[in-house]
Protein backbone atom coordinates (compact mmCIF):
# COMPACT_ATOMS: atom_id res chain seq x y z
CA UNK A 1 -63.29 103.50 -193.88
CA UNK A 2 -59.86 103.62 -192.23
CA UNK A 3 -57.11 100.77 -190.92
CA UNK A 4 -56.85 102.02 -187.58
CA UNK A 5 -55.30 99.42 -185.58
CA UNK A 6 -52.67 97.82 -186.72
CA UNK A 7 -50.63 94.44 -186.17
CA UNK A 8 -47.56 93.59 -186.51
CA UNK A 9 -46.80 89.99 -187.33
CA UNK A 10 -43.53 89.77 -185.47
CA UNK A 11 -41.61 86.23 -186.59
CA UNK A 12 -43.22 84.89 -189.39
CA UNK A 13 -41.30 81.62 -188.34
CA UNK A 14 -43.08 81.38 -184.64
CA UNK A 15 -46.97 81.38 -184.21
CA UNK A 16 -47.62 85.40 -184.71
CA UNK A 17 -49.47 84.75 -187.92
CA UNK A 18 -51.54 82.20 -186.68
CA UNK A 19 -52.62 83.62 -183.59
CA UNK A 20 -53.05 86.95 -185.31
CA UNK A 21 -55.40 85.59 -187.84
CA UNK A 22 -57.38 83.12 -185.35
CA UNK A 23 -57.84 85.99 -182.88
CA UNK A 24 -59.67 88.41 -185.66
CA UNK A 25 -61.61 85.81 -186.68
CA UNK A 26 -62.53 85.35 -183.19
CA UNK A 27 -63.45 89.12 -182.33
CA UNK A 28 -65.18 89.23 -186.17
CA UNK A 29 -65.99 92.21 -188.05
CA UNK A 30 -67.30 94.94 -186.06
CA UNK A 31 -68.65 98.60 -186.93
CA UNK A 32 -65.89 100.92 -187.16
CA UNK A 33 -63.08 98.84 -186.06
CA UNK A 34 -60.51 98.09 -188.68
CA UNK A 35 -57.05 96.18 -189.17
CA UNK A 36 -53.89 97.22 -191.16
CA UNK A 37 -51.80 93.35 -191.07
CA UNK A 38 -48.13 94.52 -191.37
CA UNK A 39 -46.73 91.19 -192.90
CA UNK A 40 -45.99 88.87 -196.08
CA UNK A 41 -48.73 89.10 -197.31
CA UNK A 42 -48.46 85.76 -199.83
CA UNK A 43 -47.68 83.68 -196.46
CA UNK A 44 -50.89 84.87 -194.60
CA UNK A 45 -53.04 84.44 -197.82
CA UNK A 46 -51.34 80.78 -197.44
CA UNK A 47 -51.86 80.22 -193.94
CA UNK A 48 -55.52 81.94 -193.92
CA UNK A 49 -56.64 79.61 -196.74
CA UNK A 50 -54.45 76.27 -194.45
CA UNK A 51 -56.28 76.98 -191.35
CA UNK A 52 -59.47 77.35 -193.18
CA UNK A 53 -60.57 81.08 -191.49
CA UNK A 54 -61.25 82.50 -194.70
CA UNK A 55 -60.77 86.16 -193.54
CA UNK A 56 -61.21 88.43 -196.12
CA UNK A 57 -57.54 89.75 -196.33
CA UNK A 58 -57.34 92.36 -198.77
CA UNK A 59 -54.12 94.35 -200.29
CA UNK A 60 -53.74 97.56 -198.61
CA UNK A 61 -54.51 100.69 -201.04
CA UNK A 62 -55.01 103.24 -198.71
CA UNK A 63 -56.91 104.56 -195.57
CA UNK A 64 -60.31 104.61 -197.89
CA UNK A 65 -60.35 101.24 -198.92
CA UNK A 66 -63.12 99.13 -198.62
CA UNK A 67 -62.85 95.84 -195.84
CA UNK A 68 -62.16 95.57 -192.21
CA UNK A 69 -58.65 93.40 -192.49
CA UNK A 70 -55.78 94.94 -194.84
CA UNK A 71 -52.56 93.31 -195.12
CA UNK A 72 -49.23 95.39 -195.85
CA UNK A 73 -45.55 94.20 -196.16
CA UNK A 74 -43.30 97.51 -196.44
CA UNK A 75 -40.73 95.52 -197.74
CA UNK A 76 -39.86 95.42 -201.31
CA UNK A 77 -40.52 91.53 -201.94
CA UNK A 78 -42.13 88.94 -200.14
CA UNK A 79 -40.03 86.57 -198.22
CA UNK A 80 -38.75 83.15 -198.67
CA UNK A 81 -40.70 79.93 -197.94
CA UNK A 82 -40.00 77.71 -195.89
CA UNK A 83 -37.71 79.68 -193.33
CA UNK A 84 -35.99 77.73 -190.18
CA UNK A 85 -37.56 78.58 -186.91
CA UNK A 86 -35.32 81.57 -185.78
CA UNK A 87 -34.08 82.62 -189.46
CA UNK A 88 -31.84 85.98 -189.63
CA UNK A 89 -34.20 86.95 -192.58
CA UNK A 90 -37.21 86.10 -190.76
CA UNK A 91 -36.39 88.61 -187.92
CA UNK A 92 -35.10 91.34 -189.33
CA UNK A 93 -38.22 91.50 -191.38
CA UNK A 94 -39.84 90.93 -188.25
CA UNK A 95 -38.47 94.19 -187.30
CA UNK A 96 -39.53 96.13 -190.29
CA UNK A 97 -42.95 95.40 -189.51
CA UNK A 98 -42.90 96.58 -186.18
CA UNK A 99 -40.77 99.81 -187.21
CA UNK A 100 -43.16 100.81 -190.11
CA UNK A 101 -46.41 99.87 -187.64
CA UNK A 102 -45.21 102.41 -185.07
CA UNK A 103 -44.20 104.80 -187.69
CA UNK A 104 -47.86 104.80 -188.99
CA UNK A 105 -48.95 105.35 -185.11
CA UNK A 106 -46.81 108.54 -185.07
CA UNK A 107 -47.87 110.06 -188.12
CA UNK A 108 -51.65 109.37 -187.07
CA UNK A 109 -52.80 106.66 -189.72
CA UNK A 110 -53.05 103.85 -187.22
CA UNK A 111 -54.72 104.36 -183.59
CA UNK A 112 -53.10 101.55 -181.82
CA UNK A 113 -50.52 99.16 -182.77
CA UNK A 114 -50.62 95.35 -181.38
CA UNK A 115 -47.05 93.54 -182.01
CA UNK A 116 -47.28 89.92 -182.54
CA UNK A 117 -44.17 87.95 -180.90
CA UNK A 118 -40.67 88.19 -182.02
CA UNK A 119 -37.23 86.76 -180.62
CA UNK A 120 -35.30 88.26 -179.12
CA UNK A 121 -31.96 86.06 -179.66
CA UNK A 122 -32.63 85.37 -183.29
CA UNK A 123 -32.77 89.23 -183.62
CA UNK A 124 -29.30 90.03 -181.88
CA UNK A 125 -27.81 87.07 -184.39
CA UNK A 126 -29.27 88.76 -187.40
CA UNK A 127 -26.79 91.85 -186.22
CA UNK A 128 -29.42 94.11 -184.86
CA UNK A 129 -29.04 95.99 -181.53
CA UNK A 130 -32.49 94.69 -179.84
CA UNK A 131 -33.45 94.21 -175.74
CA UNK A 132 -36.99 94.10 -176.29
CA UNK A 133 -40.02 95.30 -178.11
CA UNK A 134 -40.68 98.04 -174.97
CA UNK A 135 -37.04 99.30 -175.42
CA UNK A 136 -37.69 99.50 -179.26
CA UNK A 137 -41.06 101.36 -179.81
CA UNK A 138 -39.76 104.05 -176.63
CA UNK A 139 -36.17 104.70 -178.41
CA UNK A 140 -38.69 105.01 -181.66
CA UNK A 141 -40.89 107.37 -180.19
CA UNK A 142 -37.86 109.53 -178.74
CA UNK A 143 -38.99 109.07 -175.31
CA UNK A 144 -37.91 107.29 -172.29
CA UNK A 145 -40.52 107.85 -169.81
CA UNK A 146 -42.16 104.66 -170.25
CA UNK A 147 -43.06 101.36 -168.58
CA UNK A 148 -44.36 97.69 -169.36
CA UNK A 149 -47.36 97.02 -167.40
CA UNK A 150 -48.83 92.87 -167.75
CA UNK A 151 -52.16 92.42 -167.09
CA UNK A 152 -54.75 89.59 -167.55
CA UNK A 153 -57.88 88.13 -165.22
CA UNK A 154 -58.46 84.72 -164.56
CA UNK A 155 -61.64 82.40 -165.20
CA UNK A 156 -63.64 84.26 -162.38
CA UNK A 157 -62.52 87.60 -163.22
CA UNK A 158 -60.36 88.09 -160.86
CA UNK A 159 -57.31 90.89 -162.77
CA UNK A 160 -53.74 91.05 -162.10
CA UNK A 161 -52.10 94.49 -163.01
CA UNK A 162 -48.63 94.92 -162.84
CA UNK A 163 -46.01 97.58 -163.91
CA UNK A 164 -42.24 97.23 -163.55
CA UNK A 165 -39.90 99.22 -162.69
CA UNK A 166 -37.13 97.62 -164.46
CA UNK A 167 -37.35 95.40 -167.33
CA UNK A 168 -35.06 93.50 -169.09
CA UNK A 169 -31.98 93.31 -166.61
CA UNK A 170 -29.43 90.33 -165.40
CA UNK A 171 -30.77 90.25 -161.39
CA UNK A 172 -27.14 91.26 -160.45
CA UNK A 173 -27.70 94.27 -162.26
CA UNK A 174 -31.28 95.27 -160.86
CA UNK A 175 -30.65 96.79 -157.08
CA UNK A 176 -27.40 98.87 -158.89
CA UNK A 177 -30.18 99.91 -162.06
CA UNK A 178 -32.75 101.19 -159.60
CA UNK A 179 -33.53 104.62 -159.31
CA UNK A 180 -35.92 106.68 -157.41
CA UNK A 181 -37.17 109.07 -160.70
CA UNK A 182 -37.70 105.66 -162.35
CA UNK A 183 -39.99 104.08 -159.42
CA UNK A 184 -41.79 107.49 -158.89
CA UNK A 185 -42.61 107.62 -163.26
CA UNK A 186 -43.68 103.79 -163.17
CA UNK A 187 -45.64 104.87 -160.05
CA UNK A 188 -47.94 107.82 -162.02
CA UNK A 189 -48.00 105.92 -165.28
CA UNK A 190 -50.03 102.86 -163.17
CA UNK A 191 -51.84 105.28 -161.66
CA UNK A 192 -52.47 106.62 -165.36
CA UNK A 193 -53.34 103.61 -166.21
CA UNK A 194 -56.19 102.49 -163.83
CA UNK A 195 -57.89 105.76 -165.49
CA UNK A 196 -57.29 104.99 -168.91
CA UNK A 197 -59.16 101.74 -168.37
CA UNK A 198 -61.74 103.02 -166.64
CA UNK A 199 -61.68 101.67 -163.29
CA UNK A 200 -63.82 103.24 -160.19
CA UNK A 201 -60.17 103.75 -158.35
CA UNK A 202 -56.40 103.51 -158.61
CA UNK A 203 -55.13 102.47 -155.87
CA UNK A 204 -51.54 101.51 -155.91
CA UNK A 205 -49.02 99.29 -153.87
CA UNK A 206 -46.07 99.05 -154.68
CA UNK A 207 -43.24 96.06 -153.80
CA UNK A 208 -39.94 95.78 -151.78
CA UNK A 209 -36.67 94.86 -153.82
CA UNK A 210 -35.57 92.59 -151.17
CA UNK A 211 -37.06 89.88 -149.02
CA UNK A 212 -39.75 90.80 -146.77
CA UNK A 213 -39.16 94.48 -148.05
CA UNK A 214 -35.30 95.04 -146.30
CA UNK A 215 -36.94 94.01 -142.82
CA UNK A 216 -36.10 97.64 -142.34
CA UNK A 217 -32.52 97.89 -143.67
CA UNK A 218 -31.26 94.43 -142.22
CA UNK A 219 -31.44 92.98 -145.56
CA UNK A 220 -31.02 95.56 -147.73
CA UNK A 221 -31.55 99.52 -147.69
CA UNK A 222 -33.14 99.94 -151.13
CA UNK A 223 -36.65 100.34 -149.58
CA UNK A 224 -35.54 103.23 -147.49
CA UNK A 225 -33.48 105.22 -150.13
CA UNK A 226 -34.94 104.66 -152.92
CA UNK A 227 -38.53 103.11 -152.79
CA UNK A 228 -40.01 104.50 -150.52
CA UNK A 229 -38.65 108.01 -150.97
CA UNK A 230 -40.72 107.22 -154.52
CA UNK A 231 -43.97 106.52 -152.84
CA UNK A 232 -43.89 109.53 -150.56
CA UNK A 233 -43.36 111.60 -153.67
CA UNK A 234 -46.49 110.15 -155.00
CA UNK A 235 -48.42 110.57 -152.42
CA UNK A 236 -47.98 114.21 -152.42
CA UNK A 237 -48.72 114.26 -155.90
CA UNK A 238 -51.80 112.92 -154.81
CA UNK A 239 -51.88 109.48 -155.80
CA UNK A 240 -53.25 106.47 -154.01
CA UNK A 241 -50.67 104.61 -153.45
CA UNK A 242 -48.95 102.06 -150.25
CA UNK A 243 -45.30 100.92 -149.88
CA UNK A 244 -42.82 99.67 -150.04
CA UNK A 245 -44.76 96.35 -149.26
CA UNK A 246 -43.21 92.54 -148.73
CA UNK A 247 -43.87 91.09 -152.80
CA UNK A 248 -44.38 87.71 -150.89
CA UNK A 249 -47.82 88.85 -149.86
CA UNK A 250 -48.73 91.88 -151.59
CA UNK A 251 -50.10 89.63 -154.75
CA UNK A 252 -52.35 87.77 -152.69
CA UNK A 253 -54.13 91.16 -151.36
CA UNK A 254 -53.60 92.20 -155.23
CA UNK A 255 -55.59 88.70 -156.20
CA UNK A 256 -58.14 89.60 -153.90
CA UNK A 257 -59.18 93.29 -155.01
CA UNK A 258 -57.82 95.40 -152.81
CA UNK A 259 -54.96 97.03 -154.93
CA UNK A 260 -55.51 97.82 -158.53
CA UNK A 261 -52.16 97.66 -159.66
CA UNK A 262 -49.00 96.40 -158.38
CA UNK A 263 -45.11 98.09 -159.45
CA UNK A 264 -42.55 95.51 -159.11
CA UNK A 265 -39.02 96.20 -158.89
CA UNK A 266 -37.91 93.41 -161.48
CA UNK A 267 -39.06 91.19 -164.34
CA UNK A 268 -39.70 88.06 -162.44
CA UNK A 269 -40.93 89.34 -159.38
CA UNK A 270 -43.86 91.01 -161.29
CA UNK A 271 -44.49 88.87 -164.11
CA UNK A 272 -44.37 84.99 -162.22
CA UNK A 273 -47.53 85.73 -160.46
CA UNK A 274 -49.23 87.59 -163.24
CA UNK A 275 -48.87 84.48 -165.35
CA UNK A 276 -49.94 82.05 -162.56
CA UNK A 277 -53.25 84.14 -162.73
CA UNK A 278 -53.15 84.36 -166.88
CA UNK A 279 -50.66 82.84 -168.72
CA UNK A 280 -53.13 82.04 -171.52
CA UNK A 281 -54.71 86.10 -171.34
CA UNK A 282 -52.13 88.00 -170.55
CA UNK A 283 -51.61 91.59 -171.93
CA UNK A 284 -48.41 93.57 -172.35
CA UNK A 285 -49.14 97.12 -172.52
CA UNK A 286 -46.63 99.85 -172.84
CA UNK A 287 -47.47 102.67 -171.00
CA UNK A 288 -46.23 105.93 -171.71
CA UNK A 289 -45.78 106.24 -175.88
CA UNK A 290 -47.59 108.57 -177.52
CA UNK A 291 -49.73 105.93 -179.32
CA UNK A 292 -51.13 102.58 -177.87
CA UNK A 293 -49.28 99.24 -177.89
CA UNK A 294 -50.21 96.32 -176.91
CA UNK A 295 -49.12 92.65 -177.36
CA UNK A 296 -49.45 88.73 -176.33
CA UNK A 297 -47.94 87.94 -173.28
CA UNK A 298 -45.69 84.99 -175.25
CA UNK A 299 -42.93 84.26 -176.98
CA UNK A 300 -42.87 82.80 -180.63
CA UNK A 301 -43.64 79.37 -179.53
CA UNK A 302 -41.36 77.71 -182.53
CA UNK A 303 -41.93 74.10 -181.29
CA UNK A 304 -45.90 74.17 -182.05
CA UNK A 305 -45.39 77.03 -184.95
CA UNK A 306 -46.56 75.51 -188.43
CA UNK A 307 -48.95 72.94 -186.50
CA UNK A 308 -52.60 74.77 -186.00
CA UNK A 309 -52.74 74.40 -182.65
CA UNK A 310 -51.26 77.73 -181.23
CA UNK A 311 -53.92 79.61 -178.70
CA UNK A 312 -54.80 82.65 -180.09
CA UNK A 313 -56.07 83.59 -176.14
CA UNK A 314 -53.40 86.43 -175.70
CA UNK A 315 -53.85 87.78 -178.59
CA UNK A 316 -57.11 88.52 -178.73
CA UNK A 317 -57.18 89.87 -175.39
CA UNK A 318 -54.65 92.15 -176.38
CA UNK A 319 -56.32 93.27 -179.64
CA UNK A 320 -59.59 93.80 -177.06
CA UNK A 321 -57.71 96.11 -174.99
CA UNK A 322 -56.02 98.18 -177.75
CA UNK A 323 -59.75 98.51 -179.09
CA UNK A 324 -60.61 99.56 -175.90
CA UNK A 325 -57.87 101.86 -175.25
CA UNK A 326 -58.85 103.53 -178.49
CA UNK A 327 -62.35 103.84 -177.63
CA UNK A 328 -63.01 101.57 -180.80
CA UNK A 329 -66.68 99.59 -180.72
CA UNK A 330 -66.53 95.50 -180.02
């Protein structure tokens, strides 16, 4: 038998454990599918026995080991108890999780990694260099030809796709931080995307920076020299894909089918009506590293973390899709 997804537990002080473990024992044990927990592993004994899941957690001892949940912590002792919501300790072990999960993706052990929540600011205070997870795992990887795509469906099954083109930015900074190469990559890794999941199509549309997309250079010339310079590229490439279309409406026709995935131009624009559709299911996927990654759409949650009540809805959705992406068996 062999670990071959693996999770990161992100901060152990937010609701990452507790999602983490509700979510597996929501999916259960299935043929062929395994989990490699990178995490204290006296903690999630603790909160596995306090939430009453009884998962069979078992020590990792290698890829032959018997079990379908292993849990890991590459660091040389197991943490404190009791840690503040946002401790320094608490997120920079948060960090060696996720580094020694995607280091295990690279060398082959694992076949998808799946990064519980982590923050951001209590990072940075710890005196580590972070933006974001994304920024992290591509820097790891050596490559920067990736994107964050969000996707999730809503009660009738109705999916929102969505791939930006710049990530974590100041708005003042996003029309100076665009760039055509950048559009036209986020462009073919949507595309890429649509086929990796199987879809019949991918058909692509793609949104103005500015208000109804620059009304044709009255309010603002971004649309004409750099978006959609991008799309035309694309299209020669061969791709399906429309734009630069007005983001005001192009989620509605995106609601209703007739796009399979949209490329926003910043965080907000993209990501507000994604979770209006599925803030409970969302899905952030990382398109373009060398191994799969996927993770909640949430933060660490610290006002409801320690409580039981934390909806493990994300994260099992994103476990689902890294599963899927691996061709792994439900």
């Amino acid at each position: 038998m062999t670990c071959r997804v693996g999770i990161s537990l992100g901060d152990i002080t937010g609701i990452g454990p507790e999602v983490t473990l509700k979510a597996l024992a929501a999916e259960g044990r299935s043929e062929g599918a395994h989990y490699l927990l990178l995490g204290d592993a006296d903690q999630l004994q603790a909160l596995n026995r306090r939430l009453g899941l009884n998962l069979p957690l078992l020590a990792y001892s290698g890829p032959d080991q018997p079990g379908w949940i292993a849990v890991w912590n590459p660091l040389p002792g197991a943490l404190p108890e009791g840690l503040p919501a946002g401790s320094p300790v608490a997120a920079q072990a948060a960090m060696a999780w996720l580094r020694a999960g995607a280091q295990c993706c690279l060398r082959g052990e694992l076949k998808a990694l799946v990064t519980a929540p982590v923050n951001k600011q209590a990072i940075v205070r710890s005196g580590l260099a972070f933006i974001g997870q994304t920024e992290f795992l591509s820097e790891l990887a050596g490559t920067e030809r990736t994107a964050m795509m969000l996707l999730g469906q809503d009660e009738r099954g109705r999916w929102l796709r969505v791939a930006l083109a710049t990530t974590h930015l100041p708005l003042k900074e996003v029309a100076a931080r665009l760039a055509q190469p950048k559009v036209e990559l986020v462009i073919e890794l949507a595309a890429r995307a649509c086929r990796d999941l199987g879809l019949p199509r991918a058909r692509v549309a793609v949104c103005g920076l500015n208000p109804h997309a620059g009304e044709g250079g009255k309010m603002g010339t971004e649309e004409q020299t750099i978006i959609a310079p991008a799309v035309l590229a694309a299209q020669r490439r061969g791709l399906e894909v429309v734009g630069p279309l007005s983001a005001d409406a192009l989620f509605y026709y995106a609601y209703r089918g007739e796009y399979d995935a949209v490329v926003a131009m910043y965080h907000d624009q993209g990501l507000a009506p994604l979770k209006m559709v599925s803030f409970e299911t969302g899905v952030n996927w990382t398109l373009g590293l060398p191994f799969i990654r996927t993770s909640p759409d949430h933060g660490t949650a610290y006002d409801i973390a320690g409580q039981g009540k934390a909806n493990p809805s994300s994260m099992l959705a994103a476990i689902r899709l890294a599963k899927q992406l691996a061709k792994l068996p439900r």
